[in-house]
N, C-alpha and C. Protein backbone atom coordinates (compact mmCIF):
# COMPACT_ATOMS: atom_id res chain seq x y z
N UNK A 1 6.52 4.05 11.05
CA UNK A 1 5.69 3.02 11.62
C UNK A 1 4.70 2.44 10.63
N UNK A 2 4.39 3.13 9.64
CA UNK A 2 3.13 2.61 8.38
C UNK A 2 4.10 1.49 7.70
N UNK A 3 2.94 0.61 7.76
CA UNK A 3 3.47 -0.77 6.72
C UNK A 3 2.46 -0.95 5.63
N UNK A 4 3.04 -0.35 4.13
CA UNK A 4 2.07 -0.53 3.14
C UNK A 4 2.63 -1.75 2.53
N UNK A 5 2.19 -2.25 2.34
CA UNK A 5 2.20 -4.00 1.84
C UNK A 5 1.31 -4.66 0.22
N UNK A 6 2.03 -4.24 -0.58
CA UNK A 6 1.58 -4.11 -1.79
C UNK A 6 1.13 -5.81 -2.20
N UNK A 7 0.23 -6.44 -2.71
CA UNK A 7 -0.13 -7.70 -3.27
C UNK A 7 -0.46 -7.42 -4.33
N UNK A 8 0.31 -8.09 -5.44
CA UNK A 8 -0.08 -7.94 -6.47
C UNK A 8 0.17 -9.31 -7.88
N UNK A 9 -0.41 -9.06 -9.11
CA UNK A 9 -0.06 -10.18 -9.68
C UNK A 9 1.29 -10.10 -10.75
N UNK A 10 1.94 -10.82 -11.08
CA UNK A 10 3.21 -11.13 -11.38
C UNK A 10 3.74 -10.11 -12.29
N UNK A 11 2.38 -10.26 -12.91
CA UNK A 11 2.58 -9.01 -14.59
C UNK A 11 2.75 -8.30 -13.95
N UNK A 12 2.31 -7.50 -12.85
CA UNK A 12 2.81 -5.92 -12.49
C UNK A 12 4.31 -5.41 -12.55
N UNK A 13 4.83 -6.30 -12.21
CA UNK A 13 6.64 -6.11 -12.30
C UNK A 13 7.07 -6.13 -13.70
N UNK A 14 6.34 -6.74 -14.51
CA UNK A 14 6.75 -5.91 -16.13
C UNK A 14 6.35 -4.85 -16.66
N UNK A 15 5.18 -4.34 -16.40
CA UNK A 15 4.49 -3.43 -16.54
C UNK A 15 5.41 -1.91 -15.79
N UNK A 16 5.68 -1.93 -14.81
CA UNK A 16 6.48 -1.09 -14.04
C UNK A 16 7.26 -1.36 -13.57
N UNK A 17 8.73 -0.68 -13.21
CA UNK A 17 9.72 -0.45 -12.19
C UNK A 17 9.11 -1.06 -10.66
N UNK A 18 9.44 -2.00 -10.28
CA UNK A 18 9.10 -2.44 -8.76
C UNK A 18 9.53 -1.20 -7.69
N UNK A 19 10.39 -1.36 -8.15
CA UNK A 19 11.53 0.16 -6.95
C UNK A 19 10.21 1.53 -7.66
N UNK A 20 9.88 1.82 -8.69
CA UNK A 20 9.38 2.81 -9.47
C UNK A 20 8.04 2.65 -8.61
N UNK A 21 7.23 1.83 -8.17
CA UNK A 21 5.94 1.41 -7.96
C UNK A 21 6.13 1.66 -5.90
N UNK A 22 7.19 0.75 -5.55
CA UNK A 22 7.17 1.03 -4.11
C UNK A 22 7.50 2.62 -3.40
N UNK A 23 8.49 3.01 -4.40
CA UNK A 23 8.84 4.80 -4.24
C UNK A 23 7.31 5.52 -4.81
N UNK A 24 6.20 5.15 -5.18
CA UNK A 24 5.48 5.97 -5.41
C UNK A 24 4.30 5.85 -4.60
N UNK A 25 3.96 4.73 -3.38
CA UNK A 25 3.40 4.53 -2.75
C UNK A 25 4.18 5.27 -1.43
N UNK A 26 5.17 5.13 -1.44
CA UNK A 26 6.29 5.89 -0.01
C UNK A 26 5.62 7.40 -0.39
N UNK A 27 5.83 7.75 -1.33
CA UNK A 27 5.81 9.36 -1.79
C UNK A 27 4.13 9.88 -1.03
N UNK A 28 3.06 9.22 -1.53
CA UNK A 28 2.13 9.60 -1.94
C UNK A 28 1.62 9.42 0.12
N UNK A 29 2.67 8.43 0.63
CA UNK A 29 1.83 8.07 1.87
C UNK A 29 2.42 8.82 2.56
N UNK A 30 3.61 9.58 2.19
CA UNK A 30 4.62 10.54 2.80
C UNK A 30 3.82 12.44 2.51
N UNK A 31 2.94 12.45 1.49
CA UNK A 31 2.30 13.85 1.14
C UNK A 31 1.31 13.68 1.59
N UNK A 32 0.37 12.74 2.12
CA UNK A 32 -0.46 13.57 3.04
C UNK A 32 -0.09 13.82 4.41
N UNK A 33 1.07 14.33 5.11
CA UNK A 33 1.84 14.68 6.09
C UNK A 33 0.91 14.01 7.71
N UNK A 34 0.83 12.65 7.93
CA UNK A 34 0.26 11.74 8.24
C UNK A 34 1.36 10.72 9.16
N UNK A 35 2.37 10.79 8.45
CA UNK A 35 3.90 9.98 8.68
C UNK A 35 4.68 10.81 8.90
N UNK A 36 5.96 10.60 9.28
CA UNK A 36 7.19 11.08 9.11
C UNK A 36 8.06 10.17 8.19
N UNK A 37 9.02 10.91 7.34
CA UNK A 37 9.60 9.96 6.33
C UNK A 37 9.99 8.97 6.79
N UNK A 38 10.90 9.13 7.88
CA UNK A 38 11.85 7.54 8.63
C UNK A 38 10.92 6.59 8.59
N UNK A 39 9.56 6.92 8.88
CA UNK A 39 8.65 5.60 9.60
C UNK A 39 8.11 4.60 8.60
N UNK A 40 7.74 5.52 7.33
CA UNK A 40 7.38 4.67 6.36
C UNK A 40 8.27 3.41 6.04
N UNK A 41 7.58 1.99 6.12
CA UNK A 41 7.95 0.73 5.43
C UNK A 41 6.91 0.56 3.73
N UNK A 42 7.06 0.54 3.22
CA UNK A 42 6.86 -0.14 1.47
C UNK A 42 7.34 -1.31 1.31
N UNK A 43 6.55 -2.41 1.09
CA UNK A 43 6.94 -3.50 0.79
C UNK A 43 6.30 -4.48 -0.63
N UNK A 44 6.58 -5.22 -1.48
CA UNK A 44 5.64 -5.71 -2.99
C UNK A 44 5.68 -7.15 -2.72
N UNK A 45 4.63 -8.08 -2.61
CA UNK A 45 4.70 -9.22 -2.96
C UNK A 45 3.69 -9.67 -4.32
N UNK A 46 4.72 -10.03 -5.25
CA UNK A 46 3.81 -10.36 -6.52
C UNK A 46 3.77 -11.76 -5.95
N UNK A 47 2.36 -12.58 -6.76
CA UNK A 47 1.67 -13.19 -7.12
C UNK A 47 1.47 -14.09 -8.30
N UNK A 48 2.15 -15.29 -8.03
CA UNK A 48 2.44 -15.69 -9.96
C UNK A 48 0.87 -16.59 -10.69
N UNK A 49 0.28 -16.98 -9.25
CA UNK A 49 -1.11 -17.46 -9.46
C UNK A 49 -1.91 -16.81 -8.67
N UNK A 50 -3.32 -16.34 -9.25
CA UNK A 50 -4.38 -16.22 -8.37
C UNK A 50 -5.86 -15.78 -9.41
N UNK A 51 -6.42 -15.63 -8.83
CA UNK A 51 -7.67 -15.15 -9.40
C UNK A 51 -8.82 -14.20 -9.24
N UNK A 52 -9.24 -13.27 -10.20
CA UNK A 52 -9.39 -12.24 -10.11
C UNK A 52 -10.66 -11.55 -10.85
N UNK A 53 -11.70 -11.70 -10.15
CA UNK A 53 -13.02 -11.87 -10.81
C UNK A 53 -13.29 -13.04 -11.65
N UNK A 54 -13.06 -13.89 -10.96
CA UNK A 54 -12.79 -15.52 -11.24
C UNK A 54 -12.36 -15.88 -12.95
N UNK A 55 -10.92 -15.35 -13.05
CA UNK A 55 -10.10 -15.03 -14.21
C UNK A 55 -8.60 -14.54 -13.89
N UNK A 56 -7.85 -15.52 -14.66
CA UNK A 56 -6.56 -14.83 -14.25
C UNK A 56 -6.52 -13.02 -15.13
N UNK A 57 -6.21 -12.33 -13.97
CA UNK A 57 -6.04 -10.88 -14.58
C UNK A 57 -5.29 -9.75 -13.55
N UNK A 58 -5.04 -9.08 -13.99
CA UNK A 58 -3.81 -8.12 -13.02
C UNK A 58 -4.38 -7.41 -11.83
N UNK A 59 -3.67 -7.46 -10.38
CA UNK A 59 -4.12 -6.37 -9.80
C UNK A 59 -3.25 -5.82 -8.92
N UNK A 60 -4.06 -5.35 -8.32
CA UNK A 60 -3.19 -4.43 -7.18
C UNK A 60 -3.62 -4.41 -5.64
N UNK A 61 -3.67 -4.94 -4.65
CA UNK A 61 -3.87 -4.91 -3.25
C UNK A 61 -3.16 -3.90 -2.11
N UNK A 62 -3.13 -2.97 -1.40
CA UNK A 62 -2.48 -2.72 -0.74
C UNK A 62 -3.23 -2.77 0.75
N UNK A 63 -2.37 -3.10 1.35
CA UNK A 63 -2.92 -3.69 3.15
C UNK A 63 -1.80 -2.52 3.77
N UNK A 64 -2.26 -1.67 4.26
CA UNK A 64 -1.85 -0.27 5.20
C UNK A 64 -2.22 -0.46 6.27
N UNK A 65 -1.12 -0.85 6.96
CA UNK A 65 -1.08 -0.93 8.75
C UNK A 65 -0.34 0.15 9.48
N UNK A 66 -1.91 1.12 9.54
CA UNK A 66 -0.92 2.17 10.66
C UNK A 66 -1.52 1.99 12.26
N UNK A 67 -0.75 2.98 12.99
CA UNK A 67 -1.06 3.02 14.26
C UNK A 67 -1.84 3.67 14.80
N UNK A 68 -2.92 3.15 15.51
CA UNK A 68 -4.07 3.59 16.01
C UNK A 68 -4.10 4.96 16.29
N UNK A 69 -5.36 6.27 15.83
CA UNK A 69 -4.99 7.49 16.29
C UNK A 69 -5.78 8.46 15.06
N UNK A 70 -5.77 7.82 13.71
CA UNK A 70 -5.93 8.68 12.43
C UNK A 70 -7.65 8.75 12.67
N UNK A 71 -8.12 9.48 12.18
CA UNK A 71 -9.65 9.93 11.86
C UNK A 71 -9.83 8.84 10.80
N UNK A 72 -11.57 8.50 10.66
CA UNK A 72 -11.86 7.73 9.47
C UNK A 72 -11.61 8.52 7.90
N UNK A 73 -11.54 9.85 8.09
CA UNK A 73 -11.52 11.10 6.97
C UNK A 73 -9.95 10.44 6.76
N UNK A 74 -9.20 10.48 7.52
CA UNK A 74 -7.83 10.79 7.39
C UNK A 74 -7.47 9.38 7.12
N UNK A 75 -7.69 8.28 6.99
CA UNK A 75 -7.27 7.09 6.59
C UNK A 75 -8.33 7.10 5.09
N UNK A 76 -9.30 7.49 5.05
CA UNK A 76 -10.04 7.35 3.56
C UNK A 76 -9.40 8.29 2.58
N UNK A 77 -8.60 9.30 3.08
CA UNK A 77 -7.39 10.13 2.15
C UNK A 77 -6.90 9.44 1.71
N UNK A 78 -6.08 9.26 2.82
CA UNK A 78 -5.02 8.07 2.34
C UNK A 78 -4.89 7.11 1.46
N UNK A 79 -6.24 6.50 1.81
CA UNK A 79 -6.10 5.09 0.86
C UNK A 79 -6.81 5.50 -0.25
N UNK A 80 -7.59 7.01 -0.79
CA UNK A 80 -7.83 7.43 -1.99
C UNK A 80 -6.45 8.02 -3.21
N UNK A 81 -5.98 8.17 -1.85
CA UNK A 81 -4.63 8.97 -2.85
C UNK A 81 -3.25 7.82 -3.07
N UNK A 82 -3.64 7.23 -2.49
CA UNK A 82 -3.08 5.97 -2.92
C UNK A 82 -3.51 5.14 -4.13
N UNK A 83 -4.75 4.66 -4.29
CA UNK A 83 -5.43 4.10 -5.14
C UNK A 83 -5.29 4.93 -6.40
N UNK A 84 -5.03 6.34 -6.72
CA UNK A 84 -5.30 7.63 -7.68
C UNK A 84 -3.39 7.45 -8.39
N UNK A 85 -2.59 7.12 -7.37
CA UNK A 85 -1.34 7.04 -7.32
C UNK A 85 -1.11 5.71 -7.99
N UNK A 86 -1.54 4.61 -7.96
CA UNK A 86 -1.55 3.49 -8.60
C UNK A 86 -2.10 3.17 -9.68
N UNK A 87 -3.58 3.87 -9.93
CA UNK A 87 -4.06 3.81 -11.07
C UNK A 87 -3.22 4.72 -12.54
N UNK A 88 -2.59 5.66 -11.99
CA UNK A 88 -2.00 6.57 -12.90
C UNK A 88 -0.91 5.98 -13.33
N UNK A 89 -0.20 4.96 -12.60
CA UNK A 89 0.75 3.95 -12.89
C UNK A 89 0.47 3.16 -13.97
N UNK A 90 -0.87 2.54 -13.38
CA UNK A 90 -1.61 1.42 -13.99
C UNK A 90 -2.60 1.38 -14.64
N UNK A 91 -2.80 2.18 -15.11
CA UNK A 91 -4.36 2.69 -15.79
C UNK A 91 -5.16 0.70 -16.62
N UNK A 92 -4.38 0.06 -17.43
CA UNK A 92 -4.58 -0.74 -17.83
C UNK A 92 -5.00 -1.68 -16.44
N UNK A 93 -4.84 -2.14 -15.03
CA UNK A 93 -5.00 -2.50 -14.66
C UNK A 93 -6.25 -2.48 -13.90
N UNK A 94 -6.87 -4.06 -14.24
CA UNK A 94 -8.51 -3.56 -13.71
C UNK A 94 -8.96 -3.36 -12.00
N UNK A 95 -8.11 -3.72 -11.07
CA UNK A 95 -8.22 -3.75 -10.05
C UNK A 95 -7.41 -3.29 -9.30
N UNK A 96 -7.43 -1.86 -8.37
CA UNK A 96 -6.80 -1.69 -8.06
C UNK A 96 -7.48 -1.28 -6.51
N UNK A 97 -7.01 -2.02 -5.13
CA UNK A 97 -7.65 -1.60 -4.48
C UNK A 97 -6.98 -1.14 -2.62
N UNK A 98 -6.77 -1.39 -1.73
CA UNK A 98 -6.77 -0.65 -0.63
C UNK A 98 -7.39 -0.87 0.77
N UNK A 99 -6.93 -1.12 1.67
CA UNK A 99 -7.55 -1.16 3.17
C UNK A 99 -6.64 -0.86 3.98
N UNK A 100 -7.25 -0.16 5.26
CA UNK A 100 -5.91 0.41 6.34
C UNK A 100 -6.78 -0.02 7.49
N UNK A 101 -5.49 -1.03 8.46
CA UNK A 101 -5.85 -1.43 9.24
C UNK A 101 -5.30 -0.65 10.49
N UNK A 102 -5.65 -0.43 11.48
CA UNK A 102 -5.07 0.16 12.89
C UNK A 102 -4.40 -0.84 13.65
N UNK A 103 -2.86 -0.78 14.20
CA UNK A 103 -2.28 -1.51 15.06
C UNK A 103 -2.73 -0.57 16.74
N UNK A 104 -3.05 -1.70 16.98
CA UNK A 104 -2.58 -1.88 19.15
C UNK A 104 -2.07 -0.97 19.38
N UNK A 105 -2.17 0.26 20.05
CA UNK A 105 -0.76 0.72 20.92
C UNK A 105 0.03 0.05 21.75
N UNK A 106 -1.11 -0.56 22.34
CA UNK A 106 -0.89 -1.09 24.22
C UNK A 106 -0.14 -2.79 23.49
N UNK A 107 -0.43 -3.48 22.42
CA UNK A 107 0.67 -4.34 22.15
C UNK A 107 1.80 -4.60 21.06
N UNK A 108 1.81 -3.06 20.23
CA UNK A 108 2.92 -2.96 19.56
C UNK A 108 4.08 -2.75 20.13
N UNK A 109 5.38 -3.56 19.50
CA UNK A 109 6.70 -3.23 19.91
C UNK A 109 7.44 -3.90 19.19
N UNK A 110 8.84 -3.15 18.85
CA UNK A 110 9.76 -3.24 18.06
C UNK A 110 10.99 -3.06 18.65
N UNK A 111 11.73 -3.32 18.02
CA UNK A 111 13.04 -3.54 18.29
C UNK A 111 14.03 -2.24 19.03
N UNK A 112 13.19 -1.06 18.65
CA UNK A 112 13.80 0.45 19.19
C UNK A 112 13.45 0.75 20.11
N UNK A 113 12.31 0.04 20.87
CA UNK A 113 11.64 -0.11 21.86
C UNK A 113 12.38 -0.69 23.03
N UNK A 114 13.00 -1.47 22.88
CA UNK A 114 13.74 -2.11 23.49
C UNK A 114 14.77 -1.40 24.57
């Protein structure tokens, strides 16, 4: 059910393996035992323009949409060991950052739902 949703700028896909970068966000959101493997989604959208401390320069965004239920402790894991997981990737990269949003129970639904 977690949708980590990577934003990032263009250079990142030279810098690293895309598949190398989305398998290490799956991994890292999969070890703090939080998810179950099936549920995890990973997804990358690079960025060929934008700006970044008002300068073109590299970063990293991730927008984590899980489902309502986690502790504030237990989502600030998360998105620490995430951020620790990206920087070790990216060390050269000056921005690397993180937010987890909570979905609806009462108006999520998907297709298995059905």
């Amino acid at each position: 059910m977690p949708h980590f949703i990577l934003d990032c700028s263009e250079n990142i896909l030279e810098k690293q393996n895309p598949r190398k970068v989305i398998e290490a966000v799956f991994e890292t959101a999969f070890s703090t035992s939080l998810f179950d493997r099936d549920d995890i989604k990973v997804r990358l959208n690079p960025y060929k323009y934008s700006l970044v401390q008002s300068e073109e320069a590299d970063f990293i965004h991730v927008f984590g949409n899980i489902m309502q239920g986690r502790t504030a402790d237990q989502k600030a894991e998360l998105s620490r060991e995430i951020v620790v997981t990206l920087s070790r990737l990216f060390p050269e990269v000056p921005v690397i950052s993180i937010n987890i949003r909570d979905f609806d129970k009462a108006s999520y639904f998907n297709k298995s739902m059905i």
